[in-house]
N, C-alpha and C. Protein backbone atom coordinates (compact mmCIF):
# COMPACT_ATOMS: atom_id res chain seq x y z
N UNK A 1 -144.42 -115.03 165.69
CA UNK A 1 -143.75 -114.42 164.53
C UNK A 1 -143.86 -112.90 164.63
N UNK A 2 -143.04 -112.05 163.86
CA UNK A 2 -142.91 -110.75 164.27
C UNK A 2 -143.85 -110.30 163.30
N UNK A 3 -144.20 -108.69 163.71
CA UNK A 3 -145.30 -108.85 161.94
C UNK A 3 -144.89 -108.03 161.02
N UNK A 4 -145.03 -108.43 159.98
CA UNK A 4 -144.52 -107.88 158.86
C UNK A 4 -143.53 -106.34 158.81
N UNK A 5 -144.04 -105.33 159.51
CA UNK A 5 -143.13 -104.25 158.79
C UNK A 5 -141.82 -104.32 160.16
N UNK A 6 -141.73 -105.33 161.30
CA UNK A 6 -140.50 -105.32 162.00
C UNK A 6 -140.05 -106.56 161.27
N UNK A 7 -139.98 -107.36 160.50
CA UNK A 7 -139.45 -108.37 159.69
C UNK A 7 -138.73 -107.15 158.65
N UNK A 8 -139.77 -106.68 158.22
CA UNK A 8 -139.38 -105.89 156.92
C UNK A 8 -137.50 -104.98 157.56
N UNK A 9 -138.10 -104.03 158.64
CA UNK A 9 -136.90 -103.54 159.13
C UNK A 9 -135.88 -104.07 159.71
N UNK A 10 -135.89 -105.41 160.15
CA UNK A 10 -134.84 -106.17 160.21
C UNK A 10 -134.25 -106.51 159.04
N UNK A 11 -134.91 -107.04 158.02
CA UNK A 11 -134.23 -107.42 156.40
C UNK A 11 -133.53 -105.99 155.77
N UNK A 12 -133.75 -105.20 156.26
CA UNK A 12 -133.09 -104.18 155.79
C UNK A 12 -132.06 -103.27 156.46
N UNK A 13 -132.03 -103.70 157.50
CA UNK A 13 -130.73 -103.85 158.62
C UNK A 13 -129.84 -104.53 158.38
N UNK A 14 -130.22 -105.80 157.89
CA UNK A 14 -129.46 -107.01 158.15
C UNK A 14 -128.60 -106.90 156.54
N UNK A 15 -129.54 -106.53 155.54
CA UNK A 15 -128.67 -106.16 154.36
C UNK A 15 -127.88 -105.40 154.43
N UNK A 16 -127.74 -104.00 154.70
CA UNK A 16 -126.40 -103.17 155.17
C UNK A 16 -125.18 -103.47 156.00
N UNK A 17 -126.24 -104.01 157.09
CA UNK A 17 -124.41 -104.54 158.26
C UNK A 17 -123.80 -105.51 157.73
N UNK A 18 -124.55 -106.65 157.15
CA UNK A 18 -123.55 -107.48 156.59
C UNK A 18 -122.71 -106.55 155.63
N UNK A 19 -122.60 -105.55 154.67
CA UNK A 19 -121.54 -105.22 154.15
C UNK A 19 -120.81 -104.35 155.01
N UNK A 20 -120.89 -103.49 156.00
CA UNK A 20 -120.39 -102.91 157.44
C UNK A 20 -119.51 -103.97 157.66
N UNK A 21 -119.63 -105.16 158.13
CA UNK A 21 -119.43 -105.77 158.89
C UNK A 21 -117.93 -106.40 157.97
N UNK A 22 -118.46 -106.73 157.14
CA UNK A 22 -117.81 -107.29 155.76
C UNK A 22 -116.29 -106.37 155.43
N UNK A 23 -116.20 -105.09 155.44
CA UNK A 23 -115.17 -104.17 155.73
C UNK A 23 -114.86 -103.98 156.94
N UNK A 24 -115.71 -103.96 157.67
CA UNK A 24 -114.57 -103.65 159.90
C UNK A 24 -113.70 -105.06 159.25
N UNK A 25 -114.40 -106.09 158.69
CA UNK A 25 -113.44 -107.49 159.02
C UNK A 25 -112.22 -107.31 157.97
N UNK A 26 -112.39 -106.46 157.04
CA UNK A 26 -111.23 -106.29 156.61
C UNK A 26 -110.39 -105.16 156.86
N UNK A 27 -110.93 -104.40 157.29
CA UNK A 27 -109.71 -102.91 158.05
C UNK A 27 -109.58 -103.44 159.29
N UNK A 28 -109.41 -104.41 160.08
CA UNK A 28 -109.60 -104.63 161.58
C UNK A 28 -108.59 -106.41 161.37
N UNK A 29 -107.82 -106.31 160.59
CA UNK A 29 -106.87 -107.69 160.95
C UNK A 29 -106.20 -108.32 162.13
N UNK A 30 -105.93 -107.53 162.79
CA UNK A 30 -105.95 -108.00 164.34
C UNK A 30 -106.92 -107.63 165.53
N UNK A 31 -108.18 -107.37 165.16
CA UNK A 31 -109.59 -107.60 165.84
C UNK A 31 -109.32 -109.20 166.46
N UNK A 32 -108.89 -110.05 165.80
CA UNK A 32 -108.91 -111.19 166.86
C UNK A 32 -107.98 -111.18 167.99
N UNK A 33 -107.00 -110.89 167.85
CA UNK A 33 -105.86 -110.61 168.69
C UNK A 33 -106.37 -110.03 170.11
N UNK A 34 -106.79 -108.42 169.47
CA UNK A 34 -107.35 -107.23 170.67
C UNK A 34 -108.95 -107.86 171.42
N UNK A 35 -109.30 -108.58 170.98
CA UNK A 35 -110.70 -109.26 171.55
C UNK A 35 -109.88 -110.02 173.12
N UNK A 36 -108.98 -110.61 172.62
CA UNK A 36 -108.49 -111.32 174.07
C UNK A 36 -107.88 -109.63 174.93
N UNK A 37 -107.47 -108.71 174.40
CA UNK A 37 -106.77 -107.83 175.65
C UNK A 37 -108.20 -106.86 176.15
N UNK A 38 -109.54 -106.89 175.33
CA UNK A 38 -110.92 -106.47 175.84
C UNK A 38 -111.39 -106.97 176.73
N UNK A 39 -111.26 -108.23 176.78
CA UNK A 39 -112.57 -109.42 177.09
C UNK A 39 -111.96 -108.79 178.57
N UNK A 40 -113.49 -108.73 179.46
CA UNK A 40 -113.10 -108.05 180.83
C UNK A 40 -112.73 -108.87 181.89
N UNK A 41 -112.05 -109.03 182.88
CA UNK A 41 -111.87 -109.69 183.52
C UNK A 41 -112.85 -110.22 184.63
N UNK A 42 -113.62 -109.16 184.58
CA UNK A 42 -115.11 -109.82 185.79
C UNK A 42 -116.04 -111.38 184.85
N UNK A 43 -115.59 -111.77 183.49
CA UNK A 43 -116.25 -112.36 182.96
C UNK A 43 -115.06 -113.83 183.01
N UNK A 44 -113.90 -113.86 183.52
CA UNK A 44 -112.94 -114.71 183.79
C UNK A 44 -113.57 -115.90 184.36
N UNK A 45 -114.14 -116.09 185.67
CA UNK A 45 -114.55 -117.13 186.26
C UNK A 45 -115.59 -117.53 185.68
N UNK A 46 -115.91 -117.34 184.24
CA UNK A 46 -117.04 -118.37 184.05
C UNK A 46 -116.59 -119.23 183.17
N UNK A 47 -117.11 -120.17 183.48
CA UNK A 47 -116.62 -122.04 182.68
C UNK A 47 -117.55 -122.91 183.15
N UNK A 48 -117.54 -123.74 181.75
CA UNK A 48 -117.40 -123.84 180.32
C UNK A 48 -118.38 -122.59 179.83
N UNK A 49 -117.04 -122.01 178.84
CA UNK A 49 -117.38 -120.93 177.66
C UNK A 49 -118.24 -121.60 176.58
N UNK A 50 -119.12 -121.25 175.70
CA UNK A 50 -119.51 -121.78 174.58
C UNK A 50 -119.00 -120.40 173.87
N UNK A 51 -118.39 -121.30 172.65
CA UNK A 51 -118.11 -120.70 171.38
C UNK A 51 -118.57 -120.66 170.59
N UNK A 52 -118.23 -120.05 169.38
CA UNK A 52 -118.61 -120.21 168.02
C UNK A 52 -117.56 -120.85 167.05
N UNK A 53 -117.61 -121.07 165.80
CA UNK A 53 -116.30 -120.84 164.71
C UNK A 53 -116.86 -120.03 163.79
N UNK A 54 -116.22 -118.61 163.46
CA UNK A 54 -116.70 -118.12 162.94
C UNK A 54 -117.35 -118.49 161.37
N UNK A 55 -118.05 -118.17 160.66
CA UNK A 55 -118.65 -118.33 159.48
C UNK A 55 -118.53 -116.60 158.92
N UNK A 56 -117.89 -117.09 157.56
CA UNK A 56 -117.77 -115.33 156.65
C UNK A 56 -117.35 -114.64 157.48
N UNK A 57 -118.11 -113.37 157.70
CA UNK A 57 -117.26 -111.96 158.18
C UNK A 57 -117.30 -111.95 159.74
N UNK A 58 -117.90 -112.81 160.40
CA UNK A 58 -118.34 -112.86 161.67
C UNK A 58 -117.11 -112.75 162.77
N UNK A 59 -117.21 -112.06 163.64
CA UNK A 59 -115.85 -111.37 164.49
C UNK A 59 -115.53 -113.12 164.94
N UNK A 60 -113.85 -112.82 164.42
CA UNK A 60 -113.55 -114.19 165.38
C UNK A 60 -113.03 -114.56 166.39
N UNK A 61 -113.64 -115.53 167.21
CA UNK A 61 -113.60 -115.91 168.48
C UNK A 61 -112.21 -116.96 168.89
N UNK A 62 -111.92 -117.28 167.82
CA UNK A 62 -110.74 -118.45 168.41
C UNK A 62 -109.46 -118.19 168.74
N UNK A 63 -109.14 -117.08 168.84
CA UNK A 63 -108.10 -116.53 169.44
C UNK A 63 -108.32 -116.20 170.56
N UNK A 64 -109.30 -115.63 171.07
CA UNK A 64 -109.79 -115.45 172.48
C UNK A 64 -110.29 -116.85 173.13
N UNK A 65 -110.78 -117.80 172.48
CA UNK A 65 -111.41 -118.77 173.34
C UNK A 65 -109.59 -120.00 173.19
N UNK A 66 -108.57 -119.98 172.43
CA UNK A 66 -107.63 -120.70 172.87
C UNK A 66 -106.74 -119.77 174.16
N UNK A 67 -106.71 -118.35 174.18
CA UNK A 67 -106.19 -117.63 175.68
C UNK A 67 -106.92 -118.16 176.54
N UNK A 68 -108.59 -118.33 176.79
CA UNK A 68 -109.20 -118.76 177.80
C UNK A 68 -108.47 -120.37 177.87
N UNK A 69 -108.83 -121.04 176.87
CA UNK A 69 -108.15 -122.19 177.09
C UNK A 69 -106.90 -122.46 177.95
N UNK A 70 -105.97 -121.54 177.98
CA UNK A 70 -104.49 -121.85 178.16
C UNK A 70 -104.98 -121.38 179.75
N UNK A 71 -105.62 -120.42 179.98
CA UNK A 71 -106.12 -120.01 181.57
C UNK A 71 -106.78 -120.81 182.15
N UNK A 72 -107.41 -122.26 181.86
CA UNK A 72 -107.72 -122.94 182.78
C UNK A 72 -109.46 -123.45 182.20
N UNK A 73 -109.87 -122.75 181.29
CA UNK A 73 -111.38 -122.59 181.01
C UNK A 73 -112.15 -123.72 179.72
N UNK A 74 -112.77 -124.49 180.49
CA UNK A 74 -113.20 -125.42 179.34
C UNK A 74 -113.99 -124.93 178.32
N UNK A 75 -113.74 -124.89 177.29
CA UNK A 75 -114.39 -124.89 175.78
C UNK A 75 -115.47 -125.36 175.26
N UNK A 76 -116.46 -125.00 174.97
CA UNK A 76 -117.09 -125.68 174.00
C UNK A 76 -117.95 -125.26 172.98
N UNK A 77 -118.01 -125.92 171.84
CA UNK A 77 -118.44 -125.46 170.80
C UNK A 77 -119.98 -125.89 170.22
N UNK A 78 -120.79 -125.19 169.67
CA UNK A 78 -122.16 -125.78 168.78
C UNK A 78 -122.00 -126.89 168.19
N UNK A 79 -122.87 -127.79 168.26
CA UNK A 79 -123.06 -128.81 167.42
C UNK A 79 -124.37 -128.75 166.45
N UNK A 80 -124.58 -128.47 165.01
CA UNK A 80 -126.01 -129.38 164.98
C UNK A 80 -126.13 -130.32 164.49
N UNK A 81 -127.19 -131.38 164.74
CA UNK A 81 -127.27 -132.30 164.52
C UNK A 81 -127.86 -132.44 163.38
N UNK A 82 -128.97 -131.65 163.25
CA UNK A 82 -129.79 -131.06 162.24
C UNK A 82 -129.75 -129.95 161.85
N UNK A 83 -130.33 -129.32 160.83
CA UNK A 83 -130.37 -128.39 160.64
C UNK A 83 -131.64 -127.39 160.85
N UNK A 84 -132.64 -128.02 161.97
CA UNK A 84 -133.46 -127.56 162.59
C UNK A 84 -133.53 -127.19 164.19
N UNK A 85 -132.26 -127.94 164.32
CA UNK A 85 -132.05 -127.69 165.67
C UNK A 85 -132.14 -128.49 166.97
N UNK A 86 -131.96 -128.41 168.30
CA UNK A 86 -131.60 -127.70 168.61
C UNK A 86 -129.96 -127.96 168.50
N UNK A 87 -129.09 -127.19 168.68
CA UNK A 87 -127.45 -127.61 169.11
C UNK A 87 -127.08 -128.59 170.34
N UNK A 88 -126.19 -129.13 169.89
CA UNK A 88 -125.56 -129.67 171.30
C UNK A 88 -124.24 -129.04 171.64
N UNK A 89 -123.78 -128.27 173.13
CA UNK A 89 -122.28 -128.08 173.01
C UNK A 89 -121.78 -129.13 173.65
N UNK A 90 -120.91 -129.32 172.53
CA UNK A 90 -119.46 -130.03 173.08
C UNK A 90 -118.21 -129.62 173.43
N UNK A 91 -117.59 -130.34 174.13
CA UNK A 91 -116.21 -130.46 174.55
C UNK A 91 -115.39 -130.02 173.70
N UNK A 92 -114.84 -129.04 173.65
CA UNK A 92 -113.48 -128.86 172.82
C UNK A 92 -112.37 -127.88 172.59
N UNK A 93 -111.62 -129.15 173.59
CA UNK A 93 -109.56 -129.17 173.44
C UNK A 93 -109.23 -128.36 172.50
N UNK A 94 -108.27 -127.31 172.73
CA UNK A 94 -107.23 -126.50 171.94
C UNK A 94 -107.01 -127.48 170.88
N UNK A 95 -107.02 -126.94 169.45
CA UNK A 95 -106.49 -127.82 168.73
C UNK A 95 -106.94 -129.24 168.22
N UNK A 96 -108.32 -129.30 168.71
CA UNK A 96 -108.72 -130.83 168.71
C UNK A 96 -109.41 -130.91 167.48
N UNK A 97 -109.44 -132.14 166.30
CA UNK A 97 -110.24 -132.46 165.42
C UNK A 97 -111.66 -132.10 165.44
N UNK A 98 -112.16 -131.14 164.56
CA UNK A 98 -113.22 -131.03 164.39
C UNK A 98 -114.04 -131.36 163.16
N UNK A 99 -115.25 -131.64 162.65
CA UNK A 99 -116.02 -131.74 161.75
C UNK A 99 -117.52 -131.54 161.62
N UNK A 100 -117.62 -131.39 160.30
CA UNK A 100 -118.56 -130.42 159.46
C UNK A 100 -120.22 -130.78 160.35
N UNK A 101 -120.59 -130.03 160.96
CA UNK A 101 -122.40 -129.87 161.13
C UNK A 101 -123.14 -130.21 160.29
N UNK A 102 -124.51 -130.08 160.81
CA UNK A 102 -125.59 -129.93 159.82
C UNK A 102 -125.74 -129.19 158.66
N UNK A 103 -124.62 -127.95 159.03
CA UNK A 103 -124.87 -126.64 158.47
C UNK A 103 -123.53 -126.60 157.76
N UNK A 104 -122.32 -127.34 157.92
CA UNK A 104 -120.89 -128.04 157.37
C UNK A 104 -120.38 -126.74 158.22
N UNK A 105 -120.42 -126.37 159.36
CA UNK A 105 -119.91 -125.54 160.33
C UNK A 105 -118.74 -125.88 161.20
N UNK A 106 -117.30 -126.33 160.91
CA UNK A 106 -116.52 -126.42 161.77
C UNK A 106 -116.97 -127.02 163.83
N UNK A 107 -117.21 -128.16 163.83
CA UNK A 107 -117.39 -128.67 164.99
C UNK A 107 -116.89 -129.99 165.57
N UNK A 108 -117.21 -129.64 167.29
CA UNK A 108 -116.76 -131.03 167.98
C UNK A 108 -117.35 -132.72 167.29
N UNK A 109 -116.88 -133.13 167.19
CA UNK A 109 -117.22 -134.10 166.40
C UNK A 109 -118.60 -135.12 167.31
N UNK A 110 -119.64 -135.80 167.19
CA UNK A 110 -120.68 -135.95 167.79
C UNK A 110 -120.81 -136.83 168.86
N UNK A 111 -119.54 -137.26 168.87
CA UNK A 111 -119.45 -138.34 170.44
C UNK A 111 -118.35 -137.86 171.22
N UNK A 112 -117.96 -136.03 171.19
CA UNK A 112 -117.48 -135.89 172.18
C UNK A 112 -118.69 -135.46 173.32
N UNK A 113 -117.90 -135.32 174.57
CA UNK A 113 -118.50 -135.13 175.88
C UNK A 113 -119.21 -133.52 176.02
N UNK A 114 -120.38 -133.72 176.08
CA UNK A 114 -121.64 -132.46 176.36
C UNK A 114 -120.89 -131.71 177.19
N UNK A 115 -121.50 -130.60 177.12
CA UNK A 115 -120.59 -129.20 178.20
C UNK A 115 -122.21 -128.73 178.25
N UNK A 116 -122.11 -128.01 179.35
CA UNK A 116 -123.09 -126.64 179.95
C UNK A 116 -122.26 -125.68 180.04
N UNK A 117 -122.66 -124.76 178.88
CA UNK A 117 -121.81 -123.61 179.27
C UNK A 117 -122.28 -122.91 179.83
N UNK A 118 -121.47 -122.15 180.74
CA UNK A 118 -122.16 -120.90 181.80
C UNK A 118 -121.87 -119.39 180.91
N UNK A 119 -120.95 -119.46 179.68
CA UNK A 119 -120.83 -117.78 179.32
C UNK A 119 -121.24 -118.38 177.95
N UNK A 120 -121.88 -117.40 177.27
CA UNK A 120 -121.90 -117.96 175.82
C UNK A 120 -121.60 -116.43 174.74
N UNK A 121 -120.53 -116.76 173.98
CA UNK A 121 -120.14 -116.10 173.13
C UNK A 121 -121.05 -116.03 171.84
N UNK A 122 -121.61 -115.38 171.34
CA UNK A 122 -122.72 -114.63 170.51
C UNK A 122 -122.10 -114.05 169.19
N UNK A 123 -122.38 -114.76 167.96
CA UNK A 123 -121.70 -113.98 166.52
C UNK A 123 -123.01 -112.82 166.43
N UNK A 124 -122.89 -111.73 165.94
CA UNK A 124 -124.26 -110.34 165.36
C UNK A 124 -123.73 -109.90 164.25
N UNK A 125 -124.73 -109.61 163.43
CA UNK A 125 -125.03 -108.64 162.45
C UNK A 125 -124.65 -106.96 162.68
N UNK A 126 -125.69 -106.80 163.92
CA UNK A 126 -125.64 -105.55 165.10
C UNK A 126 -126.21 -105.47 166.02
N UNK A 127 -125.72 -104.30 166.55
CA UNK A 127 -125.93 -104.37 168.88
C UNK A 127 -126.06 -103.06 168.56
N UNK A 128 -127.27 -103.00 169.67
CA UNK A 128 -127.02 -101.67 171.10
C UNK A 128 -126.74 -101.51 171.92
N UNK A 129 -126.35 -100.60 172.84
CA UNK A 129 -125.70 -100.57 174.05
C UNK A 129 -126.90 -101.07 175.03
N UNK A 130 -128.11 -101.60 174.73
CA UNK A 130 -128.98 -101.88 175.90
C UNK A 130 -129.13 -103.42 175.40
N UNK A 131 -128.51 -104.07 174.38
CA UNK A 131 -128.16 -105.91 174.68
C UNK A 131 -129.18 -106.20 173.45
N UNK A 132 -129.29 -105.43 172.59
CA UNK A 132 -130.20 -105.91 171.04
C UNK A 132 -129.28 -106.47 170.68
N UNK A 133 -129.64 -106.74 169.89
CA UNK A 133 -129.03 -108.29 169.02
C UNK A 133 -129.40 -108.37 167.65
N UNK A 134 -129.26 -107.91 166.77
CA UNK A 134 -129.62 -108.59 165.04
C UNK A 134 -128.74 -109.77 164.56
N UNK A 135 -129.27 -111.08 164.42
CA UNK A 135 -128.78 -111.98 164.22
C UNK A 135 -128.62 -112.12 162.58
N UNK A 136 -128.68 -113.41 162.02
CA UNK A 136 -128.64 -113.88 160.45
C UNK A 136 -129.68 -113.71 159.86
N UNK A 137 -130.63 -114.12 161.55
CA UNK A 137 -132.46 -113.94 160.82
C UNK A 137 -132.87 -115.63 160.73
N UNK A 138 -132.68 -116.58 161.45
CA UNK A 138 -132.84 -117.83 161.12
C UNK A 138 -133.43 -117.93 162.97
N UNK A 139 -132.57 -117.33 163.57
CA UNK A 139 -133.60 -117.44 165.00
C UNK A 139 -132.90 -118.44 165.99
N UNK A 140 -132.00 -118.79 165.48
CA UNK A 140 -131.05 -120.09 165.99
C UNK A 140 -130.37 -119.70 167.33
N UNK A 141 -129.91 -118.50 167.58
CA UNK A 141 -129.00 -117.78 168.47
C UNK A 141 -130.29 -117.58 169.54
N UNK A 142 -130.95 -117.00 169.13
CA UNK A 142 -132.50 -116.34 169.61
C UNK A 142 -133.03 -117.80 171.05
N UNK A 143 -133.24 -118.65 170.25
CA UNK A 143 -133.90 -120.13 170.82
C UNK A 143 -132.51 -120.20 171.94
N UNK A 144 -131.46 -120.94 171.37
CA UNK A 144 -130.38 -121.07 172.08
C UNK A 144 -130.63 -120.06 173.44
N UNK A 145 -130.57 -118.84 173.55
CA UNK A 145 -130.46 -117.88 174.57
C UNK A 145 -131.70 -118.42 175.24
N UNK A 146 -132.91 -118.64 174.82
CA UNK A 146 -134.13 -118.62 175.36
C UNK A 146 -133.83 -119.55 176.31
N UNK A 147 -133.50 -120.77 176.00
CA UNK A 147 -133.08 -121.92 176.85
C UNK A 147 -132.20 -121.77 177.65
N UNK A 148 -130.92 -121.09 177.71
CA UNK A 148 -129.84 -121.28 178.40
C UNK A 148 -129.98 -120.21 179.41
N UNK A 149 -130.69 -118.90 178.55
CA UNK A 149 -130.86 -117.31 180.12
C UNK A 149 -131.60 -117.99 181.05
N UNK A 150 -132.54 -118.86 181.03
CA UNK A 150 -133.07 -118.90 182.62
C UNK A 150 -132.03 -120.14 183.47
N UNK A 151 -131.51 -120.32 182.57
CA UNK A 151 -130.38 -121.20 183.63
C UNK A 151 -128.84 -120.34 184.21
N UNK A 152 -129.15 -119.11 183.74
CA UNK A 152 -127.94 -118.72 184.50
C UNK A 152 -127.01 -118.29 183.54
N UNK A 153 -126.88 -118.32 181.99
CA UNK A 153 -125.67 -118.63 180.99
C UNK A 153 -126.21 -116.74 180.84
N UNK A 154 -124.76 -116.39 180.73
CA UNK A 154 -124.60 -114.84 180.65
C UNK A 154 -124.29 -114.81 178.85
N UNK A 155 -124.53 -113.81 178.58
CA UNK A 155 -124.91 -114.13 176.95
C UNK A 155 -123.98 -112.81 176.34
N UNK A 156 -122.70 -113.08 175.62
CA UNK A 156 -121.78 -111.70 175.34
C UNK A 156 -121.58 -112.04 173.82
N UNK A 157 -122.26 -110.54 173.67
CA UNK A 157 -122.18 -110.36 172.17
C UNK A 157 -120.23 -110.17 171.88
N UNK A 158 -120.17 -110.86 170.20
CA UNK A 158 -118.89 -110.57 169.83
C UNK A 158 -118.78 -110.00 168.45
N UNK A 159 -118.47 -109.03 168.34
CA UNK A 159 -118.13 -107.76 167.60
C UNK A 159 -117.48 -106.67 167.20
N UNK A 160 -117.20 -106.01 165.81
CA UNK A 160 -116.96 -105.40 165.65
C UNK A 160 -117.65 -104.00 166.36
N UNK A 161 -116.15 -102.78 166.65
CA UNK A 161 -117.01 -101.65 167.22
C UNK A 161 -117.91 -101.01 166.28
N UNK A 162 -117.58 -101.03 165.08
CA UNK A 162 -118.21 -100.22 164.21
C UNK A 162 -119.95 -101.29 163.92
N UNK A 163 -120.32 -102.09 164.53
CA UNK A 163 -121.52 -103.08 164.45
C UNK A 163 -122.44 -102.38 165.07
N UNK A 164 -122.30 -101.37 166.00
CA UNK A 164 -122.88 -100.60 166.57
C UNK A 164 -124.04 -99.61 166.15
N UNK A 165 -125.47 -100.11 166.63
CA UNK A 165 -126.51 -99.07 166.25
C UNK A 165 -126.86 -98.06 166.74
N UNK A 166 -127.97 -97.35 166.90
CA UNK A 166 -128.13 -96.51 168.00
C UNK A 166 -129.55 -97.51 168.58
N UNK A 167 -130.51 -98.09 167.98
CA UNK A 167 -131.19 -99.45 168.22
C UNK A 167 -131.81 -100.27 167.36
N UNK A 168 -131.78 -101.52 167.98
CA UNK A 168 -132.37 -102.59 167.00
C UNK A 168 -133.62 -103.05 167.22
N UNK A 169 -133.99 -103.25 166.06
CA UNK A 169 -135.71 -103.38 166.22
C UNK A 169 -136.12 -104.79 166.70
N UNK A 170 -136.63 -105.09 167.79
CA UNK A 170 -136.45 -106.10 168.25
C UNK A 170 -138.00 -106.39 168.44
N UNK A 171 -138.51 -107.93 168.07
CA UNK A 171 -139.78 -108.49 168.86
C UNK A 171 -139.99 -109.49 169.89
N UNK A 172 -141.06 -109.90 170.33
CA UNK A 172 -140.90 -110.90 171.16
C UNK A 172 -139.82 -111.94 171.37
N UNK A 173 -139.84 -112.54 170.45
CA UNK A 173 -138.97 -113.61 170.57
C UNK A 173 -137.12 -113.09 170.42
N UNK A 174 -137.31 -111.97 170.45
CA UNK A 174 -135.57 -111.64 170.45
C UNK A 174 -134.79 -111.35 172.01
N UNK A 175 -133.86 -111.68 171.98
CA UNK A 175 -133.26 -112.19 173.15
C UNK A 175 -131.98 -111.31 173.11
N UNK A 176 -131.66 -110.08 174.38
CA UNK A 176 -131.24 -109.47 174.68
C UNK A 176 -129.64 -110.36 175.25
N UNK A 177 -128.96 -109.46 174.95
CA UNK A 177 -127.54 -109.80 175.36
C UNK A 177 -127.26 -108.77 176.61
N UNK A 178 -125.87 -109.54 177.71
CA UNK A 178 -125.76 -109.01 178.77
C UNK A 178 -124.22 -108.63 178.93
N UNK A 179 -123.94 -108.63 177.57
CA UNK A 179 -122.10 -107.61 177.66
C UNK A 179 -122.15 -107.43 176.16
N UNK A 180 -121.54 -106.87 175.41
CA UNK A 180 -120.60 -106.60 174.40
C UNK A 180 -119.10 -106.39 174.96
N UNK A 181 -118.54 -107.16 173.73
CA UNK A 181 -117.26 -107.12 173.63
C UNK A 181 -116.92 -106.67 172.12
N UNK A 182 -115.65 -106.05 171.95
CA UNK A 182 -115.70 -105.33 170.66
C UNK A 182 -114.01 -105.41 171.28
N UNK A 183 -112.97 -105.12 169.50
CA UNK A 183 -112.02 -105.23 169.89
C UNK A 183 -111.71 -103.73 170.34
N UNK A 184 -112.65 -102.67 170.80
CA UNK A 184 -112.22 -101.37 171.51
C UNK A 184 -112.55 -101.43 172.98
N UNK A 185 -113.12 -102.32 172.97
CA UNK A 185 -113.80 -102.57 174.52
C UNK A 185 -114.88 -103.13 175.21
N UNK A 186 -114.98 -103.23 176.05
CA UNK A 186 -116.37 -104.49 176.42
C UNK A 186 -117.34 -103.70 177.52
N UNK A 187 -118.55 -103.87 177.88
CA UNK A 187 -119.52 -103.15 178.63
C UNK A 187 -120.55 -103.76 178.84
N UNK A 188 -121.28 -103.66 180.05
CA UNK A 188 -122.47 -105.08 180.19
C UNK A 188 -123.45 -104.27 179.17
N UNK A 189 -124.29 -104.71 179.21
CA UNK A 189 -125.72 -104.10 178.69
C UNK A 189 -126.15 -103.71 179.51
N UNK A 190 -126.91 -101.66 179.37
CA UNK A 190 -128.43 -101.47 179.66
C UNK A 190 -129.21 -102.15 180.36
């Protein structure tokens, strides 16, 4: 656990960007659009993508992950089963029936077919240019990465440009990202 006064400065991070975040998503109406003409092309050959669906203000991904779709790239999305965790990704087709999670989160429904994704698309609060990460604060994204970075899964934050810190206070257990994408442009991490 982190100790108290980097908890403290995360809760008080995390209160501001969510309203930041909360306005880019409304001055930025085709942020989903420009996410597919960002997303870099050295990050093309990786498949299966894991997605998100966005929740509230969170930059959205499904305009960029149905272009990957139409290019050849299998999909897949979070599952939970619980609401403790861990996720399962599944399989999922442009357009395909989805239903409610643990968390009533837009998902593959629980007897479609498991995916390993090799890129995984990342919702934030806020980023630095060296791969911080401020999540919801639940740690869910955090674990997920823990498991999937030593297998190889490249981890790209998705965001607004204005999400941008100068750094995030990060502890042990926080798990560095290895691109940002923003609908102004994309860059590995630091």
């Amino acid at each position: 656990m982190d100790d108290p006064a980097l908890q403290a400065e995360k809760a008080l991070l995390r209160r501001h960007m969510r309203g930041v975040r909360a306005e880019l998503q409304a001055d930025s109406p085709d942020a989903a659009l420009r996410f597919v003409e960002t997303f870099p092309g050295a990050l093309l050959g990786f498949s299966p993508v894991g997605g998100y669906w966005p929740v509230g203000s969170e930059a959205d991904p499904r305009v960029l992950l149905a272009a990957l779709a139409k290019a050849g790239v299998e999909i897949a999305l979070p599952r939970m089963m619980t609401r403790q965790g861990p996720p399962r990704f599944l399989q999922w087709p442009a357009g395909a029936t989805l239903s409610p999670d643990a968390f009533g989160v837009p998902s593959p429904p629980a007897d479609a077919p498991e995916s390993a994704p090799r890129l995984l698309l990342v919702p934030l609060l806020a980023f630095d240019r060296h791969g911080g990460r401020l999540g919801q604060g639940g740690g869910h994204y955090d674990r997920i990465l823990a498991d999937l970075k030593p297998k190889g899964v490249l981890a790209v934050g998705l965001a607004f440009a204005g999400q941008e810190v100068e750094q995030i206070p990060l502890g042990p257990l926080d798990q560095r990202l290895d691109w940002i994408v923003t609908e102004q442009g994309a860059a590995p991490c630091a």
